[in-house]
Protein backbone atom coordinates (compact mmCIF):
# COMPACT_ATOMS: atom_id res chain seq x y z
CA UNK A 1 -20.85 1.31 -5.86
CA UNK A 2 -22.34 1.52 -2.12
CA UNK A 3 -23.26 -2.57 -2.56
CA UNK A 4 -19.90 -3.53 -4.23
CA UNK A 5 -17.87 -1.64 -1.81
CA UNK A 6 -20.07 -3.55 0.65
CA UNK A 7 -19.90 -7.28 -0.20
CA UNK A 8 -16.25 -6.74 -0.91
CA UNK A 9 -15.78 -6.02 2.89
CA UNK A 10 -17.92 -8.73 3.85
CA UNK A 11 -15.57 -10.85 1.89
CA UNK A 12 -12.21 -9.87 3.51
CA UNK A 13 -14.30 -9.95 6.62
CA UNK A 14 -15.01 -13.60 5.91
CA UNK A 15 -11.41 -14.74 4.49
CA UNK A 16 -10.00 -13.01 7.69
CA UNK A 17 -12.44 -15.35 9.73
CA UNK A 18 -11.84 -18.93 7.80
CA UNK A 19 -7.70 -17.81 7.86
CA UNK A 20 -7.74 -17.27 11.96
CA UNK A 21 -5.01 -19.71 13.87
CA UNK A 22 -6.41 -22.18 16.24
CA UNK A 23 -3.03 -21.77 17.91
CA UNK A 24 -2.51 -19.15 20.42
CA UNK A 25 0.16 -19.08 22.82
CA UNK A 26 -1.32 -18.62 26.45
CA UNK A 27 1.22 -18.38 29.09
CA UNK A 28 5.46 -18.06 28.77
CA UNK A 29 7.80 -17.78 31.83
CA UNK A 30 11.55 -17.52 31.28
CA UNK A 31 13.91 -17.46 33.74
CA UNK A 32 16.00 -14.15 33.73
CA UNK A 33 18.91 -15.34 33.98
CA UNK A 34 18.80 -17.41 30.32
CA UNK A 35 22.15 -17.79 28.78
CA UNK A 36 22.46 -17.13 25.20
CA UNK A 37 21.75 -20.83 23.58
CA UNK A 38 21.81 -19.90 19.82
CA UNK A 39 25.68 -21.21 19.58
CA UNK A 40 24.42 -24.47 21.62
CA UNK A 41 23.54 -27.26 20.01
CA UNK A 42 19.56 -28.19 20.45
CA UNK A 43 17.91 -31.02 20.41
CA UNK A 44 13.46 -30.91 19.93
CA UNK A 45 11.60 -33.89 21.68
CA UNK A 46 7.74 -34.09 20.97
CA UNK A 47 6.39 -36.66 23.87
CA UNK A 48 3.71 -38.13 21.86
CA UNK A 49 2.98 -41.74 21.17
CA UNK A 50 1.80 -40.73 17.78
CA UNK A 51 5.15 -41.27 15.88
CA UNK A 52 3.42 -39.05 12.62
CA UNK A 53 2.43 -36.43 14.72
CA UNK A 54 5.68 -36.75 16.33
CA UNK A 55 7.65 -36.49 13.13
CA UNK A 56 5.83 -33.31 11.67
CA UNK A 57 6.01 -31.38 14.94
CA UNK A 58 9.93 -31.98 15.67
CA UNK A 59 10.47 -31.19 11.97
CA UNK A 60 8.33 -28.03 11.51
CA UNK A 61 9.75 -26.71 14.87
CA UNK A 62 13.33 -27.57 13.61
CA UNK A 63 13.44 -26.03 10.41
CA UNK A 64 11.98 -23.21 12.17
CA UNK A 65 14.41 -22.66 14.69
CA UNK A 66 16.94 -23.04 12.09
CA UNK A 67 15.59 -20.55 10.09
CA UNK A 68 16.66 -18.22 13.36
CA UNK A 69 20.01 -19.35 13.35
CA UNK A 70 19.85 -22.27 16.10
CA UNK A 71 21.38 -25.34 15.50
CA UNK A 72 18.82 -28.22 15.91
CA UNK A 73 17.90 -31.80 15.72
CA UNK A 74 14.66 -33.68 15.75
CA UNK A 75 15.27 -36.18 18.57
CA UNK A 76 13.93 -39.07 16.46
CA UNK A 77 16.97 -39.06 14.48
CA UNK A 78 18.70 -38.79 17.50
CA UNK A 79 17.01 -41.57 18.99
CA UNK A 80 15.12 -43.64 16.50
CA UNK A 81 14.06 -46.51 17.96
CA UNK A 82 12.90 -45.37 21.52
CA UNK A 83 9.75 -43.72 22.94
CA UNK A 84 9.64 -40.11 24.20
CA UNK A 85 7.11 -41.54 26.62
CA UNK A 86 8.60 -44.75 27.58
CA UNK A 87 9.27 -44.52 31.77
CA UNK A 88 12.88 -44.93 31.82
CA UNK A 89 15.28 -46.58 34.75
CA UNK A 90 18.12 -45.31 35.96
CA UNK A 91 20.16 -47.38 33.27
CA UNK A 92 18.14 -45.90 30.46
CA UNK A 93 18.76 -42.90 31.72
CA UNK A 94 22.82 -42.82 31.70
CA UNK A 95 22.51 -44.22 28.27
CA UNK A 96 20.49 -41.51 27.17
CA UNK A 97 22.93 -38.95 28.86
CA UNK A 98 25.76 -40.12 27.58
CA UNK A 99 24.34 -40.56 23.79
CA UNK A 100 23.00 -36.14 24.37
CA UNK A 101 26.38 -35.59 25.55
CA UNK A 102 28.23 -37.45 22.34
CA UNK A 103 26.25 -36.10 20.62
CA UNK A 104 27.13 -32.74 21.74
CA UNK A 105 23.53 -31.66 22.26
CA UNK A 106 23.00 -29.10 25.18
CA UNK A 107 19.80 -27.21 25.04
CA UNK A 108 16.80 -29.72 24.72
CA UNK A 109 12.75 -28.21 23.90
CA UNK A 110 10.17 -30.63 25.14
CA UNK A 111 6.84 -30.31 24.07
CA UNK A 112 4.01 -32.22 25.98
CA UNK A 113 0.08 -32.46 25.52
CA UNK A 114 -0.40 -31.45 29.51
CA UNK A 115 -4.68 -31.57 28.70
CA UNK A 116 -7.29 -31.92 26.70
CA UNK A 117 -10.91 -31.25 26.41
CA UNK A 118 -14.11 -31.55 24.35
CA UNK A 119 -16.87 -29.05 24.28
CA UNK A 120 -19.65 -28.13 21.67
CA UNK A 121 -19.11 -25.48 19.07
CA UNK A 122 -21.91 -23.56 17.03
CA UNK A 123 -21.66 -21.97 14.16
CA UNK A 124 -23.64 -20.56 11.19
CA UNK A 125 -22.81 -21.21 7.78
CA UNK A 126 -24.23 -19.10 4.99
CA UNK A 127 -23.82 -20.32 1.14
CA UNK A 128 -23.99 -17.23 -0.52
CA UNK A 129 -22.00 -16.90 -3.55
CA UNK A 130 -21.14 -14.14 -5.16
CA UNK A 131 -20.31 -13.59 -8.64
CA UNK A 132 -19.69 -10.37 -11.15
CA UNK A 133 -22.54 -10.29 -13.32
CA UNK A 134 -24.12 -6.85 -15.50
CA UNK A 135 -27.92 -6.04 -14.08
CA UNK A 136 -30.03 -7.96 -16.85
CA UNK A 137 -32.13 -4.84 -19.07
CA UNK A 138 -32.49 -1.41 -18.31
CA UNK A 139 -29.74 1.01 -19.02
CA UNK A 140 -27.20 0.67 -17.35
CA UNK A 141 -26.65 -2.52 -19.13
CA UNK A 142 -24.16 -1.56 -21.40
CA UNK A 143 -23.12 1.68 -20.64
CA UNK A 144 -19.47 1.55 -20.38
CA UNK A 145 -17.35 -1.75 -19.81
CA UNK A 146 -16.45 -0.97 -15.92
CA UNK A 147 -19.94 -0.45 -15.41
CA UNK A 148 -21.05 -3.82 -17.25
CA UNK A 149 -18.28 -5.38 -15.36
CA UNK A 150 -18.40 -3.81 -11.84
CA UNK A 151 -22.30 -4.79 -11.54
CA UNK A 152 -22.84 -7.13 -8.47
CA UNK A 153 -25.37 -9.75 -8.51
CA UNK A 154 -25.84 -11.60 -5.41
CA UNK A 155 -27.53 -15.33 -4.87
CA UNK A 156 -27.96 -16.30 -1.41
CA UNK A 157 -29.08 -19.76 0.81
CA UNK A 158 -30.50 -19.68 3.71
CA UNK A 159 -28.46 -19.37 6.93
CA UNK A 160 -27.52 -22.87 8.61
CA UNK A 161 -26.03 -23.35 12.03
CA UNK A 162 -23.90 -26.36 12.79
CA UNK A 163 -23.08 -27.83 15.86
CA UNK A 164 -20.44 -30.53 16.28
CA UNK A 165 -18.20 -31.60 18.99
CA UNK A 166 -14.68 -29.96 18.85
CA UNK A 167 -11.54 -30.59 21.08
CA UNK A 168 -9.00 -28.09 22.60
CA UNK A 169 -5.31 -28.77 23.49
CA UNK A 170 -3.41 -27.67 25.61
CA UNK A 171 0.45 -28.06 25.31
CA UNK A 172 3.40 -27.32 27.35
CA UNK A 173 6.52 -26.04 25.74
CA UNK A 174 9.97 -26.50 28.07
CA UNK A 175 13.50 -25.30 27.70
CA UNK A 176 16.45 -27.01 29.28
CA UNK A 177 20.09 -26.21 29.45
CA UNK A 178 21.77 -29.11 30.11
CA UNK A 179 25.38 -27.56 30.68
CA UNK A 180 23.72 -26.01 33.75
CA UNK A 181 23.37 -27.37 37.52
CA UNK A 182 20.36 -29.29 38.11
CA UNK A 183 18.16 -26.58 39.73
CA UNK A 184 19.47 -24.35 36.85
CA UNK A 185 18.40 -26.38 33.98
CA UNK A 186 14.56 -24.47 33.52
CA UNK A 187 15.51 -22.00 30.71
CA UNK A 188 11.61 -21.28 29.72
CA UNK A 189 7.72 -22.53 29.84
CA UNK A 190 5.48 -21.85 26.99
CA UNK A 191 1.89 -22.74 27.34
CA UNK A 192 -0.09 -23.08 23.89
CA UNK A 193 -3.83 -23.70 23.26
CA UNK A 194 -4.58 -25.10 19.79
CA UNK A 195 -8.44 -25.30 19.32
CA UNK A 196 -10.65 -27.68 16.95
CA UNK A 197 -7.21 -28.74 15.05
CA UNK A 198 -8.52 -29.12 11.40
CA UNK A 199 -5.35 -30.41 9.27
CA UNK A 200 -2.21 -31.82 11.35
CA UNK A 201 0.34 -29.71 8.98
CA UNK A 202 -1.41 -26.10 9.52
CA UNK A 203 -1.55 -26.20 13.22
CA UNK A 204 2.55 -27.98 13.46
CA UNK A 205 3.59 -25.05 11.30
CA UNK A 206 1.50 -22.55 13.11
CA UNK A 207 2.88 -23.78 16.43
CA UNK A 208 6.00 -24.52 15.66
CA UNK A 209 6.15 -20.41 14.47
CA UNK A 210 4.56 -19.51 17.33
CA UNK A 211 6.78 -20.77 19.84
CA UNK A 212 10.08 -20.08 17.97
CA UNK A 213 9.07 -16.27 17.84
CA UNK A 214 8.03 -16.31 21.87
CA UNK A 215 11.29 -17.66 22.07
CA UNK A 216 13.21 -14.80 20.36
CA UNK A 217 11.49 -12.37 22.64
């Protein structure tokens, strides 16, 4: 019972591990004075060159803040055939007001890689399987079905350790109110960290959550 009870924990232990984020939020400001913007009308701009990357964040993070009860848009339906990181001039830039303001869109959430690094990670890997199997002879072997069930055999691989080169993220989350003066506009900064990335769609829903809950604090 003592080795069951045992490799059982060492299996939460391990699902725990492999289900960890690599998203964690690591810095917020907001300014105190933030008007209530769940009646506004937002608008979610990912400034990314990557137009699939840019696609699956605005979408995760506007379902999300849906879910909450914002209203929301992705920006490239909005503005499908420009560039969130095109340099605009000042002509670009009344078109764009104008097209925000027809659009009735006052609140806008820009999200920006602001760095990136590489580094090396380590780690060990251990193939042990385990499987439910009755002790072969002696007897216990079929003394009672929970006991020919319950019996634990164990088959184990050596340990390996892995070493590969892994990136960390850093992006920058920003809240504007548009309907505000100028120097009033900064509604919130959220920093996020998202480290070794392994599938694009688990770490846009994991932000996307992420942020829309630091922004219902």
């Amino acid at each position: 019972m003592k080795t069951i009870n045992k490799i059982t924990g060492t299996l939460i232990v391990l699902i725990l591990l492999s289900s960890c984020s690599s998203v964690r939020i690591t810095d917020s400001w907001r300014n105190l004075e933030v008007p209530e913007i769940k009646g506004k009308k937002v608008m979610v701009v990912s400034k990314t060159d990557d137009q699939t990357a840019r696609v699956r964040f605005e979408k995760d993070l506007v379902e999300n803040l849906n879910k909450k009860g914002y209203q929301s848009i992705e920006s490239y339906i909005v503005f499908p055939n420009s560039s969130p990181t095109k340099e605009l001039s000042k002509s670009e830039t009344m078109e764009i007001k104008d097209k925000l303001k027809k659009n009735g869109i006052d609140i806008v959430i820009v999200t920006i890689l602001k760095h990136s690094e590489e580094y090396t990670k380590t780690t060990s890997k251990n193939n042990s399987f385990y499987t439910v199997y009755p002790s072969y002879y002696g007897l216990g072997y079929y003394r009672g079905f929970y006991r020919y069930y319950g019996t634990i055999y164990v088959d184990s691989d050596p340990v390996t350790v892995l070493t590969e080169n892994v990136k960390k993220y850093t992006l920058e989350t920003v809240v504007y109110d548009l309907t505000q003066p100028k120097e009033k506009q900064l509604l919130s900064v959220i920093t996020t960290e998202i480290d070794d990335p392994q599938t694009l769609g688990m770490v846009s829903l994991d932000f996307s959550k992420k942020v829309v809950k630091e922004l219902n604090k």
